[in-house]
Protein backbone atom coordinates (compact mmCIF):
# COMPACT_ATOMS: atom_id res chain seq x y z
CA UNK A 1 -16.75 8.77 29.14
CA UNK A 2 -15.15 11.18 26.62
CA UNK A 3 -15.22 14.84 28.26
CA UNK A 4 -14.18 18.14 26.85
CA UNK A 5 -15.49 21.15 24.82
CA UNK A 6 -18.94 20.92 22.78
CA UNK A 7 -17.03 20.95 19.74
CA UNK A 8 -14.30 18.61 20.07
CA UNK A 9 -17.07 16.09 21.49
CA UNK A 10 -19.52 16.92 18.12
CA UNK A 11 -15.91 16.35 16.03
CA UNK A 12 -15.33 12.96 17.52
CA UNK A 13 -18.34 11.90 17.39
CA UNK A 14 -18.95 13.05 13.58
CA UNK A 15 -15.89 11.10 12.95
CA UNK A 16 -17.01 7.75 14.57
CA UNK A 17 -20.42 8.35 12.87
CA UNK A 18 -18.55 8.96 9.43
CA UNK A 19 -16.61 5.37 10.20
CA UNK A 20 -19.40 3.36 10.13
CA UNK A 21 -20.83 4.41 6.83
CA UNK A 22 -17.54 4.45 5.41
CA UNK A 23 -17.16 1.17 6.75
CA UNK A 24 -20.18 -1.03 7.39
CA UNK A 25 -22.38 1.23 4.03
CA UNK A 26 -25.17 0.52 3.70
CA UNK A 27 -26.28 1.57 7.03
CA UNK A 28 -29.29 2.75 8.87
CA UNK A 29 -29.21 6.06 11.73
CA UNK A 30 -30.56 3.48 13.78
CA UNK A 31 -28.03 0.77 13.39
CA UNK A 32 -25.27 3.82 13.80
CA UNK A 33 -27.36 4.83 17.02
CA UNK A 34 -26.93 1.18 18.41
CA UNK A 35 -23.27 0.81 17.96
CA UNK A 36 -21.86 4.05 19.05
CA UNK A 37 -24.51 4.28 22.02
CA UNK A 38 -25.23 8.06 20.62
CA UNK A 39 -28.95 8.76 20.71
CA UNK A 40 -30.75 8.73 17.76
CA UNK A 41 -31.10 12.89 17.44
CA UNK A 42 -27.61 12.82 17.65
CA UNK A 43 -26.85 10.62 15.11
CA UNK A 44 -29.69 12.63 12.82
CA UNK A 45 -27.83 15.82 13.13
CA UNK A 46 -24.41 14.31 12.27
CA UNK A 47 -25.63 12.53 9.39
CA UNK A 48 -27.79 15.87 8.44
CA UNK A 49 -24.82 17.48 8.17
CA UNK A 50 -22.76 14.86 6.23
CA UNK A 51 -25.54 15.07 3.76
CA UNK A 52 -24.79 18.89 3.47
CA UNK A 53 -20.95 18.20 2.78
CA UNK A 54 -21.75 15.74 0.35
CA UNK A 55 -20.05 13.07 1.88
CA UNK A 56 -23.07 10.61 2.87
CA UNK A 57 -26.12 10.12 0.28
CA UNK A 58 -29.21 8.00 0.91
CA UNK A 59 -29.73 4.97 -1.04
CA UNK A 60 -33.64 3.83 -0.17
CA UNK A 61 -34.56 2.00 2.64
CA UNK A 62 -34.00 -1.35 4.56
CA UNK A 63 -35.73 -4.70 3.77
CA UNK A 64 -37.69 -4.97 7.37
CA UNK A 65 -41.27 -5.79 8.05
CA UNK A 66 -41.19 -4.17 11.14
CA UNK A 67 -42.65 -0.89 11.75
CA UNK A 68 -41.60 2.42 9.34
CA UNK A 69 -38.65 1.10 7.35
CA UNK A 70 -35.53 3.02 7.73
CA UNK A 71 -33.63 5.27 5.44
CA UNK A 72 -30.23 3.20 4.41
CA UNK A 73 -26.96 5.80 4.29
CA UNK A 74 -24.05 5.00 1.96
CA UNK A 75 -20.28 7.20 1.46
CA UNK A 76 -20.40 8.99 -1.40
CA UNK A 77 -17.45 7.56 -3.54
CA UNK A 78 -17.83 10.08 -5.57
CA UNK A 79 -17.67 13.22 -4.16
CA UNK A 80 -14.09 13.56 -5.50
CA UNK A 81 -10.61 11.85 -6.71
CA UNK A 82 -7.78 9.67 -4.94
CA UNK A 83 -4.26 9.66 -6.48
CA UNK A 84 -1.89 7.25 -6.15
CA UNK A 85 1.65 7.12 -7.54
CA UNK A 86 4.45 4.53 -7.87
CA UNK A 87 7.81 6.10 -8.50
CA UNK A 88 10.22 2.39 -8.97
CA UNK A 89 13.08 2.62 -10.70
CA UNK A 90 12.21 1.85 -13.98
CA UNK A 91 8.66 2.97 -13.95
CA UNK A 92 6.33 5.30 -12.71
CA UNK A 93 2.30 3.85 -12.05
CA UNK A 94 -0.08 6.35 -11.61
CA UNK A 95 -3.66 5.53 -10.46
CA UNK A 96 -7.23 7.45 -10.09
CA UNK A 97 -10.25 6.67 -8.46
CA UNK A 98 -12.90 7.52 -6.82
CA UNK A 99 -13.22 7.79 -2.87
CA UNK A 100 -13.66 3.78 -2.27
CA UNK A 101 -10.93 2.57 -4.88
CA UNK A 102 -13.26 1.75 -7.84
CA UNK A 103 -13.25 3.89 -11.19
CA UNK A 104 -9.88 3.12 -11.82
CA UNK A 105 -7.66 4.97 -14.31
CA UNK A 106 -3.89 3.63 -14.46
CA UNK A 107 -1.07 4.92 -16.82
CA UNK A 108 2.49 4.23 -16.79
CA UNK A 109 5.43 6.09 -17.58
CA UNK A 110 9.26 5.56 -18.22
CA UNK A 111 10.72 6.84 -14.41
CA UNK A 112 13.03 9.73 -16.21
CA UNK A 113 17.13 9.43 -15.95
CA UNK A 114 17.72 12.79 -14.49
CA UNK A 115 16.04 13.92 -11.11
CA UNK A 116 15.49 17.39 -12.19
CA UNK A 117 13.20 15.51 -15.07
CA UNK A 118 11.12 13.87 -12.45
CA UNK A 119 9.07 16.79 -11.20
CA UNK A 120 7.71 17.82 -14.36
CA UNK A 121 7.54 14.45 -15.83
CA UNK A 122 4.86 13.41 -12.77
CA UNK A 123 2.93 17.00 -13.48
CA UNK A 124 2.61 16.25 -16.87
CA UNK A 125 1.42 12.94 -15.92
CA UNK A 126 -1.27 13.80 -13.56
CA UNK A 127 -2.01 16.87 -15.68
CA UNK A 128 -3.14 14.35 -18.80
CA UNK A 129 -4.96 11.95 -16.30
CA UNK A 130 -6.96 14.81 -14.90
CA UNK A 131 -7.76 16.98 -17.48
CA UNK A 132 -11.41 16.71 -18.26
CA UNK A 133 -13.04 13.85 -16.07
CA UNK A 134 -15.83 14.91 -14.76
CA UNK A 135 -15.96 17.47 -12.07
CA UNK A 136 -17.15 16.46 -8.48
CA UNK A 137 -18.03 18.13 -4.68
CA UNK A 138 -14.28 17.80 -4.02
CA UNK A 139 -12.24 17.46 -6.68
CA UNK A 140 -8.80 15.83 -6.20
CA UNK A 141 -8.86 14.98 -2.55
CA UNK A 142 -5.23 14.12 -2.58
CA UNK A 143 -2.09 12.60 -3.86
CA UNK A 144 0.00 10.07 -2.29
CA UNK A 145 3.39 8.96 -3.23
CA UNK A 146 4.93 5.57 -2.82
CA UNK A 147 8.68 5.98 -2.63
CA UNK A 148 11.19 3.11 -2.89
CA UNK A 149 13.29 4.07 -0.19
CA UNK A 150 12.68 5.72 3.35
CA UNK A 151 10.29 8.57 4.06
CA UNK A 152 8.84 9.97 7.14
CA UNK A 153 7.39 13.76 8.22
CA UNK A 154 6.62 13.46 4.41
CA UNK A 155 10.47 13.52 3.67
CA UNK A 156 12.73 11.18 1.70
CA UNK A 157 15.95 10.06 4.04
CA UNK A 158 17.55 7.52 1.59
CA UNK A 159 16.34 5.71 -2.01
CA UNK A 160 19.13 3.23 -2.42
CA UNK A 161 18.72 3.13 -6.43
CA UNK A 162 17.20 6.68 -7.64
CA UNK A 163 18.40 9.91 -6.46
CA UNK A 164 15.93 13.04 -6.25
CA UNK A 165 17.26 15.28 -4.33
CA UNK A 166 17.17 18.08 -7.16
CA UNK A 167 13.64 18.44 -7.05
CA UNK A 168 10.67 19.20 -4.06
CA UNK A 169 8.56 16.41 -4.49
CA UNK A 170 5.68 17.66 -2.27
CA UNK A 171 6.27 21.29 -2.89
CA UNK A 172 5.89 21.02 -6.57
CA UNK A 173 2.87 18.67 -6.58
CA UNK A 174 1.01 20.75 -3.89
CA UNK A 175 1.48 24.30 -5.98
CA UNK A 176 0.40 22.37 -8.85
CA UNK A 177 -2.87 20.74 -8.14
CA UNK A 178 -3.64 22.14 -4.67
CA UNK A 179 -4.18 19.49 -2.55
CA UNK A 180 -2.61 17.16 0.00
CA UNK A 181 0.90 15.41 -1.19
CA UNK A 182 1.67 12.43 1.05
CA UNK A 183 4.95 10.51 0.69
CA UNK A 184 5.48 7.06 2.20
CA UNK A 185 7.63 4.02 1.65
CA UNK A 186 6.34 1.21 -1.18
CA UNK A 187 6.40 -1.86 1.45
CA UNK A 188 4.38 0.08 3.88
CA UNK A 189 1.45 1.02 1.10
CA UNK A 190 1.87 -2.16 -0.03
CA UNK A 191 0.84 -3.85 2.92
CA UNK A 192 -1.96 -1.32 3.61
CA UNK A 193 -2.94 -1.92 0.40
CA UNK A 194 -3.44 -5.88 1.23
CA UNK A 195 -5.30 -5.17 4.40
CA UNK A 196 -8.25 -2.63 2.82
CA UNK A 197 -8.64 -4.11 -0.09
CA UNK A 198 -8.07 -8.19 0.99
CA UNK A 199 -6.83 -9.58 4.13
CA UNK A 200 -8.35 -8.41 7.50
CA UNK A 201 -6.09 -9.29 9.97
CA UNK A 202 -4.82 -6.84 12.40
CA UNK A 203 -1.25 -8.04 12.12
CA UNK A 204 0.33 -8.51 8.96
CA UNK A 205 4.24 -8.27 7.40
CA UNK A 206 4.19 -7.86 4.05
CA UNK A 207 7.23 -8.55 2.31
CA UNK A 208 7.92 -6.84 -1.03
CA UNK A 209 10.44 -7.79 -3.31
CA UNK A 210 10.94 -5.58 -6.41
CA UNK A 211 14.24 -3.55 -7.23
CA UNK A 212 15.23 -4.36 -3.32
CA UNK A 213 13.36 -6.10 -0.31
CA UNK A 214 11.00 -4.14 1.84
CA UNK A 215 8.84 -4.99 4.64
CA UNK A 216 5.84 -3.26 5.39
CA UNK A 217 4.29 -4.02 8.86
CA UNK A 218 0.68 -3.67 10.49
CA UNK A 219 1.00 -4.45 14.52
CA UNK A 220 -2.98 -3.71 15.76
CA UNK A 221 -4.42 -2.19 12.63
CA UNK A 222 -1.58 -0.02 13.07
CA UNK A 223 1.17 0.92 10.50
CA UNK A 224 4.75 0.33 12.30
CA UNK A 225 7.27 2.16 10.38
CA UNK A 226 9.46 3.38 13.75
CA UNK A 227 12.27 6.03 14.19
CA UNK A 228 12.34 8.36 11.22
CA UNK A 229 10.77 5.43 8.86
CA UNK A 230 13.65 3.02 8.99
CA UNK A 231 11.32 0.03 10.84
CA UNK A 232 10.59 -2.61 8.07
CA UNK A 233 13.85 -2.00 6.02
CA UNK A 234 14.86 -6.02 6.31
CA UNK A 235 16.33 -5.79 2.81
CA UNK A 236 19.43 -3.99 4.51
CA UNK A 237 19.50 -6.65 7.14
CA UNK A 238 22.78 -9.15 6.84
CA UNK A 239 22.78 -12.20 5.86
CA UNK A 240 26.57 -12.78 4.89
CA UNK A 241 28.99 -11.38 6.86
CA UNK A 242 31.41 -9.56 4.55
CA UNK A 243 29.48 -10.52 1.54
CA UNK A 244 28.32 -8.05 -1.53
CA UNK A 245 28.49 -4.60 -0.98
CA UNK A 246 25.10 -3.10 -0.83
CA UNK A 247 24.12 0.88 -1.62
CA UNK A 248 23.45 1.26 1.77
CA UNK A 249 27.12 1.30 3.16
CA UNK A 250 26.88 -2.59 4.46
CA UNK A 251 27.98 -5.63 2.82
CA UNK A 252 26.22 -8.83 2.23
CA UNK A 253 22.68 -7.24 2.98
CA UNK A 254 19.66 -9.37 2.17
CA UNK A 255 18.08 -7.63 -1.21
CA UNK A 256 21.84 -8.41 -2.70
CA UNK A 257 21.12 -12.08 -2.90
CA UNK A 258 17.07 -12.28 -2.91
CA UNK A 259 15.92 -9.43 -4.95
CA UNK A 260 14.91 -8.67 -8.44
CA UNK A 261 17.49 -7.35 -9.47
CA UNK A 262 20.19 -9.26 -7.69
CA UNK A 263 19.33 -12.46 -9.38
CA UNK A 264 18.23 -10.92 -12.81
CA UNK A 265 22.10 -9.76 -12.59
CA UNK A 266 23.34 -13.18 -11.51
CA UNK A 267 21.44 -14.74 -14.66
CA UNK A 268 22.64 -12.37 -16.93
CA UNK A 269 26.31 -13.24 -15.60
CA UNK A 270 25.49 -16.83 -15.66
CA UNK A 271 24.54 -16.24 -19.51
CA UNK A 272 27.09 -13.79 -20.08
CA UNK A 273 25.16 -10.99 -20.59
CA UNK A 274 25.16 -7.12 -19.64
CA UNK A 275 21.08 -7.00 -19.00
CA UNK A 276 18.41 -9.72 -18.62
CA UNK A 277 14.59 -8.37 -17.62
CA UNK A 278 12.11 -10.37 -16.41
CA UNK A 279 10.07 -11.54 -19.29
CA UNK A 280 13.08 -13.07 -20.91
CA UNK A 281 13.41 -15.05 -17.56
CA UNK A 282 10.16 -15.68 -17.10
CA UNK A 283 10.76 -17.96 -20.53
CA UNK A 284 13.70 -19.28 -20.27
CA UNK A 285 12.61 -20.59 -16.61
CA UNK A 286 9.31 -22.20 -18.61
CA UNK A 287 11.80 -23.55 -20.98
CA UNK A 288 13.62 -25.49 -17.62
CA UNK A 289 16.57 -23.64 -18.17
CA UNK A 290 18.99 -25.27 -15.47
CA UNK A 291 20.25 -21.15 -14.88
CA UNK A 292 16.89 -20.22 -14.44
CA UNK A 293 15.84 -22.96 -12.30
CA UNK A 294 19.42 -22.24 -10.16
CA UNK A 295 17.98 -18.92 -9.42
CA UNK A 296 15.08 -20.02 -8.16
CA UNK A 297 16.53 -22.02 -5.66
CA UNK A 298 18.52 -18.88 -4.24
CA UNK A 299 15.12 -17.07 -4.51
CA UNK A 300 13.33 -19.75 -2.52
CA UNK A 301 16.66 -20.22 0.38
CA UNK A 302 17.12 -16.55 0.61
CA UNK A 303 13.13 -15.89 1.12
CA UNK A 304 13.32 -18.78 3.66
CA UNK A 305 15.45 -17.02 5.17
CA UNK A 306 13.62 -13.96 5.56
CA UNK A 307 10.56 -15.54 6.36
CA UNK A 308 11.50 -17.00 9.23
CA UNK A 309 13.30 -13.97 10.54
CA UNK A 310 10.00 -11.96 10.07
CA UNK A 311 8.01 -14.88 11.78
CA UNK A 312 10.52 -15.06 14.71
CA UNK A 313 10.76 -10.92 15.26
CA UNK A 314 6.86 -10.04 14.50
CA UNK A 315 4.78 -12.98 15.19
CA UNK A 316 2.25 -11.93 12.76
CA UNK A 317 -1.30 -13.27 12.13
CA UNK A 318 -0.35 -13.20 8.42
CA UNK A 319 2.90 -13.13 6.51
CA UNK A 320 2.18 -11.89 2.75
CA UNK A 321 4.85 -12.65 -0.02
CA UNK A 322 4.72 -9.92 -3.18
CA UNK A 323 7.04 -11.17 -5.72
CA UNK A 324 6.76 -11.83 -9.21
CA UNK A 325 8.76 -14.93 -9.07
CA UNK A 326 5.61 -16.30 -6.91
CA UNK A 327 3.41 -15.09 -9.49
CA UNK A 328 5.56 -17.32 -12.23
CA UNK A 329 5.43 -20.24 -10.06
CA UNK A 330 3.17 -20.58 -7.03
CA UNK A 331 4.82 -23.75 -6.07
CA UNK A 332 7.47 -21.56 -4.79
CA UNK A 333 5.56 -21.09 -1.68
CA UNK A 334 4.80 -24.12 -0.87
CA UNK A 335 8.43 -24.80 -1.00
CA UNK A 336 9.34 -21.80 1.02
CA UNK A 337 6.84 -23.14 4.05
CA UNK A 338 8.06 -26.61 3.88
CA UNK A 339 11.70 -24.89 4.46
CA UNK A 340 10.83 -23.27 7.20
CA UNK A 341 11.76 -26.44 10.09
CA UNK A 342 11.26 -24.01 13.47
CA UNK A 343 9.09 -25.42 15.27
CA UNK A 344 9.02 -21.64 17.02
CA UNK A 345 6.49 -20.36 14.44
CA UNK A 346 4.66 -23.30 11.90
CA UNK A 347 1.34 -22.21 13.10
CA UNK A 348 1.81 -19.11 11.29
CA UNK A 349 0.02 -18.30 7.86
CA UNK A 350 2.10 -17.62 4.48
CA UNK A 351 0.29 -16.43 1.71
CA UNK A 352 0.98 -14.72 -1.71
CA UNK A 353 -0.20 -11.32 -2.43
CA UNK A 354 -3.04 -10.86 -3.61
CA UNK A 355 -2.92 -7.18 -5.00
CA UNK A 356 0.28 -8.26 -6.53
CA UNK A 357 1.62 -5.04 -8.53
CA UNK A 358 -1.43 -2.82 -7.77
CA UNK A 359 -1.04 -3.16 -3.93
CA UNK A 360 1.38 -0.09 -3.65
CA UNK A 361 -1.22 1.88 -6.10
CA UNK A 362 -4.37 0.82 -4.01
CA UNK A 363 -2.53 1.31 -0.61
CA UNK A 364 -1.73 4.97 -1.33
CA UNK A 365 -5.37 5.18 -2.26
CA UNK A 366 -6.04 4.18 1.42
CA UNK A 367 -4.38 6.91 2.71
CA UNK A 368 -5.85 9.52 0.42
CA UNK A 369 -8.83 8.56 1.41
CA UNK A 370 -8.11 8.19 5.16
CA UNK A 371 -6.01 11.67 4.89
CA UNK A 372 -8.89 13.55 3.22
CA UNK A 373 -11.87 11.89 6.00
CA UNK A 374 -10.07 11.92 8.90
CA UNK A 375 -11.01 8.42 9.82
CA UNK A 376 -9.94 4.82 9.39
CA UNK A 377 -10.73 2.69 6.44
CA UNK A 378 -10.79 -0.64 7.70
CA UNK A 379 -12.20 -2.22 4.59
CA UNK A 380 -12.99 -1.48 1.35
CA UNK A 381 -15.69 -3.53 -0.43
């Protein structure tokens, strides 16, 4: 039995009630009443006074043939705006919506050179992306940032390819719009991302490979990012003793051999070039170029690799691969699984992403959302 002041009791409870329209929309008082075991006047007053703050609306009532039919509650997705950004190294996503992830608005910018330039490049962004939609209970609810590198307590420790420590990130974003500025790591929205919007399991390792390797992971329904954010970093994790030298101080670290960028570099070597992106890849491994197909290979032992060591340290219900070298050839996973000979961990599932590139976007709509409610969002339909 929960004990303690009126009001903390009325909070709680307003938050559990809030849950299950969030959640389980389009929902009766009665059906709330049932699950929570609150009485029915109890749930009446909470959901009186969600309907004051906009939050809750009623949508008609319930299909039943039984007795008075009763009045169906929905969230209000639009009683303001969720921000997302993606700051990679190359490019910076930016993504609106309303409060259950629909209503989307997505522009892209060039990430600038300088870090002084990032600040007002990202105010400038928002600033043309918000100007003039239409105006709602709550406005812009919050903004969340998905960094490519380490965060936690909403502070960067360490981007191992951009550098922006010249500018307040939060600070500057917070005095501009006036709202919430979250930070957190790519991998880790990534993999929220997957969960609300597509795969409900309450264990999942998503593995993200972009500029480097990152590994967001959900023990419980809970994200595990451990001691000051470093939890999940298995790009930095060694995989040749001695091997290439990595911006993290190491050598031979994981995302060196595995990542985007690694093996766009080794192609471009391979054809003796200073730059190769992924589109020109993309065709010269349709083409059954033999250097294309070569890096494939390392792409598919590498991830093998890291698969396994996931499987083996996080026994997961689900292991979720986000790579655009899946994307060009799904077979790729299928190869990857048949790789993997423990006989430890082949019950385990592999699958591909299904967000793909948006899953960093929608995950740091999650947590807007969550930030702004105070309550989980298990699901988003």
């Amino acid at each position: 039995m929960i004990t303690g002041s009126k009001e903390l009791i009325r909070d709680i409870n307003s938050n559990l009630v809030l849950t299950q329209i969030v959640n389980f929309s389009p929902i009766s008082r009665s059906t709330i009443a049932k699950k929570l075991g609150l009485t029915k006047a109890t749930i009446s007053a909470i959901v009186a006074d969600l309907l004051v703050k906009k939050l809750v609306v009623e949508i008609g009532s319930d299909d039943t043939s039984l007795g008075r039919k009763p009045i169906l509650l929905s969230f209000n997705r639009k009683a303001g705006y969720a921000v997302s950004v993606d700051i990679g190294e190359q490019m910076i996503s930016a993504l609106i919506t309303d409060l259950q992830g629909d209503e989307r608005q997505l522009k892209q910018i060039a990430t600038p050179k300088y870090s002084a330039d990032l600040c007002p490049a990202l105010i400038e962004l928002l600033r043309s992306m918000t100007t003039g939609i239409p105006e709602r209970p709550y406005g812009i609810v919050g903004i969340t940032l998905g960094i490519h590198g380490v965060t936690s307590d909403n502070i960067i420790h360490f981007t191992p390819y951009y550098d922006f420590t010249d500018c307040n990130l939060v600070k500057e974003l917070e005095d501009n719009f006036h709202t919430t500025v979250l930070l957190e790591n790519e991998a880790n929205l990534s993999v929220i991302g997957e969960k609300t919007f597509e795969y409900d399991y309450p264990n999942i390792a998503n593995i993200s490979v972009h500029t480097g390797v990152g590994l967001g992971i959900l023990m419980n329904n809970t994200l595990y990012s451990g001691i000051k954010g470093y939890a999940g970093e298995i790009g930095h994790t060694i995989v040749d003793i001695d091997g290439k030298p990595c911006p993290c101080g190491n050598q031979g670290c994981l995302e060196q051999y595995v990542s985007e960028r690694a093996l766009l570099q080794e192609l471009a070597s391979k054809k003796g070039l200073e730059h190769i992106d992924f589109s020109s890849f993309s065709k010269l491994y349709q083409q059954k170029d033999s250097d294309a197909i070569s890096i494939m290979d390392t792409f598919v032992r590498y991830m093998t690799i890291c698969v396994n060591n996931v499987l083996n340290m996080f026994n997961p219900d689900l292991v979720i691969i986000n790579s655009r070298f899946i994307v060009l050839d799904p077979a790729l996973l299928t190869r990857i699984i048949h790789n993997l000979s423990s006989r430890i961990n082949n019950y385990q599932k592999i699958a591909p992403s299904v967000l793909q590139e948006s899953s960093v976007l929608l995950g740091g709509i999650s947590v807007t959302v969550r930030s702004f409610l105070g309550v989980d969002v298990s699901m988003i339909h």
